[in-house]
C-alpha atoms as a PDB file:
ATOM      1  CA  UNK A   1    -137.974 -42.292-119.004  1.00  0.00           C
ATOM      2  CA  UNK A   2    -135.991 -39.103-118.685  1.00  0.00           C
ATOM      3  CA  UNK A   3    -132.150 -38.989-117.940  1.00  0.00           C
ATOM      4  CA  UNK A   4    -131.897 -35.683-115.497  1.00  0.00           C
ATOM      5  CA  UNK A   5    -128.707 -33.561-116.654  1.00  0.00           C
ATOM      6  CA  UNK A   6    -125.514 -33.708-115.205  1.00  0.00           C
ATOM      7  CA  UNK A   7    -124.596 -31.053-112.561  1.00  0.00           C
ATOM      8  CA  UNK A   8    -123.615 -27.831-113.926  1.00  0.00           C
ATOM      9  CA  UNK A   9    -119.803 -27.891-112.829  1.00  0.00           C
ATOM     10  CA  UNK A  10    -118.247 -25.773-110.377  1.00  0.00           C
ATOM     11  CA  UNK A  11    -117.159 -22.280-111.941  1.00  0.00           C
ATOM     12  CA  UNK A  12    -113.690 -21.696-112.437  1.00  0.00           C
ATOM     13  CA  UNK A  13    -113.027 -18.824-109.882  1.00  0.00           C
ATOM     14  CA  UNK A  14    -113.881 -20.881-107.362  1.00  0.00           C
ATOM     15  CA  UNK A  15    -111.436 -23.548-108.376  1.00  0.00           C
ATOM     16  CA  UNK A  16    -108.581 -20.952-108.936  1.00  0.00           C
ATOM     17  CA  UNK A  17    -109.721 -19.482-105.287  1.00  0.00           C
ATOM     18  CA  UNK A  18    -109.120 -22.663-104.039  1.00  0.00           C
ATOM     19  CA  UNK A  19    -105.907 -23.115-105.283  1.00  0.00           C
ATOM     20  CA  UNK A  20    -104.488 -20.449-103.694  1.00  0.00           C
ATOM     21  CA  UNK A  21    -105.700 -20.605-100.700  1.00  0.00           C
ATOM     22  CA  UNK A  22    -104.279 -24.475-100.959  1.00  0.00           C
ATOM     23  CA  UNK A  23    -101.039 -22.691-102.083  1.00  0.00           C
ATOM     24  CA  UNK A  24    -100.734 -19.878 -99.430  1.00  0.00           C
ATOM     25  CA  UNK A  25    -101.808 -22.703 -96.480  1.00  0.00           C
ATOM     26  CA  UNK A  26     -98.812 -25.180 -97.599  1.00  0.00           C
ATOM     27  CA  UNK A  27     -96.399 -22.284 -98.123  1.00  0.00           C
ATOM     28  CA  UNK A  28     -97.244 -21.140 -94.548  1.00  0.00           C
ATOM     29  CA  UNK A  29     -96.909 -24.850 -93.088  1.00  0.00           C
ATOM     30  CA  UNK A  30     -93.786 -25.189 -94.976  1.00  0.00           C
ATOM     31  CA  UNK A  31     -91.860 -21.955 -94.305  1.00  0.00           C
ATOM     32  CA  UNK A  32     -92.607 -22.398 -90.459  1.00  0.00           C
ATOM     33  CA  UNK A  33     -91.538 -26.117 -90.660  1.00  0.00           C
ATOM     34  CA  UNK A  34     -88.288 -24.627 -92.030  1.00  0.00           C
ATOM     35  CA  UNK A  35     -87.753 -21.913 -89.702  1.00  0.00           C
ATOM     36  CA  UNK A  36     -87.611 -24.440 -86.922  1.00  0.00           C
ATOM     37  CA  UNK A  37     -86.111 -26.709 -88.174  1.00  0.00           C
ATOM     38  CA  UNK A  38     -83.121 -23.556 -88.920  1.00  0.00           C
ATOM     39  CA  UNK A  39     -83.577 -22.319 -85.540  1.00  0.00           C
ATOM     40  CA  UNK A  40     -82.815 -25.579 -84.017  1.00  0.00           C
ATOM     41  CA  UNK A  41     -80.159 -26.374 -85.802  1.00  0.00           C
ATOM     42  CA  UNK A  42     -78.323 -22.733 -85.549  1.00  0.00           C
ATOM     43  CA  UNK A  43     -78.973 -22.980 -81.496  1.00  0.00           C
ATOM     44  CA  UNK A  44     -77.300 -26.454 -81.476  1.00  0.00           C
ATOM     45  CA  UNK A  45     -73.993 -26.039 -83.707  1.00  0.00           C
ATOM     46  CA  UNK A  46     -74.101 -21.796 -82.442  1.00  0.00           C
ATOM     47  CA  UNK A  47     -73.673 -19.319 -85.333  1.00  0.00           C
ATOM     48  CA  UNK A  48     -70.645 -20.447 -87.341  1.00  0.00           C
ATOM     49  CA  UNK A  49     -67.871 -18.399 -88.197  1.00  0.00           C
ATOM     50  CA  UNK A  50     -68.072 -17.945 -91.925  1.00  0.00           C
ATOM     51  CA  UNK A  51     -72.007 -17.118 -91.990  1.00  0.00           C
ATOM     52  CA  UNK A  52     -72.737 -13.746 -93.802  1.00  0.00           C
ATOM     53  CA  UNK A  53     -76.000 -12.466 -93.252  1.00  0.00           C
ATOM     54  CA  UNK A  54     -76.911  -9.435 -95.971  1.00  0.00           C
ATOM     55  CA  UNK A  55     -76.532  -6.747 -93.445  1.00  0.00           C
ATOM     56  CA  UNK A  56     -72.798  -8.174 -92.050  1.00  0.00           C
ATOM     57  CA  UNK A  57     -69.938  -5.547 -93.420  1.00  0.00           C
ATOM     58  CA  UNK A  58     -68.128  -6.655 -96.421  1.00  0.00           C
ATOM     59  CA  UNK A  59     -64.236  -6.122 -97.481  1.00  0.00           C
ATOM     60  CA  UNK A  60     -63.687  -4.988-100.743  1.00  0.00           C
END
């Protein structure tokens, strides 16, 4: 009675491909989840008064 070999396992570019596209799919999900979260909260409270964005003019 013969054992049949194991399956040859997956190669390792495929895993790595799916990692990123894992990666890219949860940054996507999570960057939107915070932008509208941000959104909402900036259209609720209103822009406050001591925000600096990096184009606002600064005093030296």
């Amino acid at each position: 009675m013969c054992i049949p070999p194991p399956p040859p396992p997956p190669p390792r570019l495929f895993l790595f491909g799916g990692y990123l596209i894992t990666g890219a799919v949860y940054r996507f999900f999570i960057l939107a989840f915070v932008n509208s979260f941000t959104s909402l909260v900036r259209r609720f409270r209103g822009p406050s008064q001591n925000y600096r964005s990096s184009y606002s003019p600064v005093d030296f």
